[in-house]
C-alpha atoms as a PDB file:
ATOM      1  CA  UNK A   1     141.838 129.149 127.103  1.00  0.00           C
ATOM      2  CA  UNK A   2     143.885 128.229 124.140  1.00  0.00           C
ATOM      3  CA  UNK A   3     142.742 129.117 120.722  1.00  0.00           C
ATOM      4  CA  UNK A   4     142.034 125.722 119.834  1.00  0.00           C
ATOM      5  CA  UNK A   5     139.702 125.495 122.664  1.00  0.00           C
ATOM      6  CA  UNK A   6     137.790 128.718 121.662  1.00  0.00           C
ATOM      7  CA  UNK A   7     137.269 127.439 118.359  1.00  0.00           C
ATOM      8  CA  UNK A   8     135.582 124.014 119.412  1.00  0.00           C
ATOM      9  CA  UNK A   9     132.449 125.047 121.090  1.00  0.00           C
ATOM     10  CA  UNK A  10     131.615 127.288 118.188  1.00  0.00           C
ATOM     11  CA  UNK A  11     132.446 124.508 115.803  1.00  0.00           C
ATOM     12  CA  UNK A  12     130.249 121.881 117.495  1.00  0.00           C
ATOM     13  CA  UNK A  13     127.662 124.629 117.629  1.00  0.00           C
ATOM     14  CA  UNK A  14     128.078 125.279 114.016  1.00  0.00           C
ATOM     15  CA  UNK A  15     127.581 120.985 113.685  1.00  0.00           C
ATOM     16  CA  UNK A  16     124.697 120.686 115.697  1.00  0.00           C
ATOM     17  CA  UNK A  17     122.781 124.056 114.369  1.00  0.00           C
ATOM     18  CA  UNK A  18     123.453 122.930 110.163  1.00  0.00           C
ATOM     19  CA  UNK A  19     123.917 119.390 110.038  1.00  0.00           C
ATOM     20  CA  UNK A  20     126.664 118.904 107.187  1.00  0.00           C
ATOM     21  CA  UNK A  21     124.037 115.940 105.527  1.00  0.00           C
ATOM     22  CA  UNK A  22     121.198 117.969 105.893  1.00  0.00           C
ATOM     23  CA  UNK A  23     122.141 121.688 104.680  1.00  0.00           C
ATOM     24  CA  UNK A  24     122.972 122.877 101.678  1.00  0.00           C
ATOM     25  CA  UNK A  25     126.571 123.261 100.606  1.00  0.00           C
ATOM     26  CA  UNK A  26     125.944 127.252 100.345  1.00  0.00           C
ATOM     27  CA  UNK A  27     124.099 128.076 103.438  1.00  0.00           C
ATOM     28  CA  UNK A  28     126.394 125.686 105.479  1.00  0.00           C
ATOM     29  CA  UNK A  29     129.444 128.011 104.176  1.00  0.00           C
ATOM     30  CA  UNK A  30     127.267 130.751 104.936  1.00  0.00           C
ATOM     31  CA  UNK A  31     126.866 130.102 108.522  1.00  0.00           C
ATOM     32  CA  UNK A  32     130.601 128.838 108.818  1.00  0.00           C
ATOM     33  CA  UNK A  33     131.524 132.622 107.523  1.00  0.00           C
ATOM     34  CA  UNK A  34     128.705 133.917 109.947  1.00  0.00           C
ATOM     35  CA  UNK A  35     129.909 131.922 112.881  1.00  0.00           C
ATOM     36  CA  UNK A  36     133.535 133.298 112.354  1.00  0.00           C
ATOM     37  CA  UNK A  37     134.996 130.058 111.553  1.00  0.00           C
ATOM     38  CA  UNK A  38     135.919 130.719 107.484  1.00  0.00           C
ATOM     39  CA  UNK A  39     138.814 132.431 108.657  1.00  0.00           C
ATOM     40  CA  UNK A  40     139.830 132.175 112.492  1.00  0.00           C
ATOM     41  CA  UNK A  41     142.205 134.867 112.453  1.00  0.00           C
ATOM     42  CA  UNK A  42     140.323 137.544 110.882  1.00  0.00           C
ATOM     43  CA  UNK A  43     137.967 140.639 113.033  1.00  0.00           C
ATOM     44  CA  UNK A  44     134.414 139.616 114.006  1.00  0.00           C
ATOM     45  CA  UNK A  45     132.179 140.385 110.980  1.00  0.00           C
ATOM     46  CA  UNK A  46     134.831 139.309 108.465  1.00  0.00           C
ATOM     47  CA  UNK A  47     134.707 135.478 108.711  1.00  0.00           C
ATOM     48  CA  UNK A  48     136.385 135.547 111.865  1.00  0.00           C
ATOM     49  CA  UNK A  49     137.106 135.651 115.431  1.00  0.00           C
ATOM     50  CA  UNK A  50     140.412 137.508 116.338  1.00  0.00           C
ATOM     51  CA  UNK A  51     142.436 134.115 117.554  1.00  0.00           C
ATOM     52  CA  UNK A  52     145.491 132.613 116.388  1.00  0.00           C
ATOM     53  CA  UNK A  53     145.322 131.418 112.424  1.00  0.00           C
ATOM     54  CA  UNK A  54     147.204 128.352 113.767  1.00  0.00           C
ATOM     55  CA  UNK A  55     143.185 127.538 115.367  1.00  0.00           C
ATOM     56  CA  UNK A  56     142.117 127.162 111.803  1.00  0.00           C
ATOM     57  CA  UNK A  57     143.334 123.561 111.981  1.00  0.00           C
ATOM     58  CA  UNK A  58     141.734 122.536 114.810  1.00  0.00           C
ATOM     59  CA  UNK A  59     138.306 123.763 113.020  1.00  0.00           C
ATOM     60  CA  UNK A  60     139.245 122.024 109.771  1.00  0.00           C
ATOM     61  CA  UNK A  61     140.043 118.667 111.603  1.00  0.00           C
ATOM     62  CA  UNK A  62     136.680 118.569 113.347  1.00  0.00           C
ATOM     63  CA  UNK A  63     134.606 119.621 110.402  1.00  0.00           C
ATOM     64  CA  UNK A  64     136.693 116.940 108.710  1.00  0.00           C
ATOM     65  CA  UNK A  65     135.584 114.585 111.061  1.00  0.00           C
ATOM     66  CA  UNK A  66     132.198 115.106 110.234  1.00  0.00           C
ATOM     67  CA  UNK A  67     132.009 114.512 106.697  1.00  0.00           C
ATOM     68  CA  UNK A  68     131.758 118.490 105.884  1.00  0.00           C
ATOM     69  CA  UNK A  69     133.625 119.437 102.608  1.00  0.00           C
ATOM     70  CA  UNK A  70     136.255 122.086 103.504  1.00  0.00           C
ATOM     71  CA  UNK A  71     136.442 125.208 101.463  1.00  0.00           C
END
């Protein structure tokens, strides 16, 4: 599975568990950072999950697409 593709799942999770519209701009951050998806490349536990920081797009472009403001 590609890095892109790892990211996706946890994205749409991250969507359908904090609704951009319906959660606050803080805690929405909060559980991006939680869910690893601040900062694709970094460890587990630091805003992260250990793939490729070329991912990071792929996260942005979907959150994009959803009407979330990007960090």
């Amino acid at each position: 599975m590609s890095p892109e593709e790892q990211v996706e799942p946890l994205t749409h999770r991250l969507l359908e568990e904090h609704p951009p519209a319906a959660t606050d701009r803080a805690h929405f951050f909060a559980a991006q950072y939680d869910a690893g998806l601040t900062w694709v490349h970094h460890p587990v536990g630091h805003g992260g999950i250990g793939v490729e920081r070329a991912a990071q797009r792929r996260v942005f472009e979907l959150l994009t697409a959803s009407g979330t403001p990007i960090l």
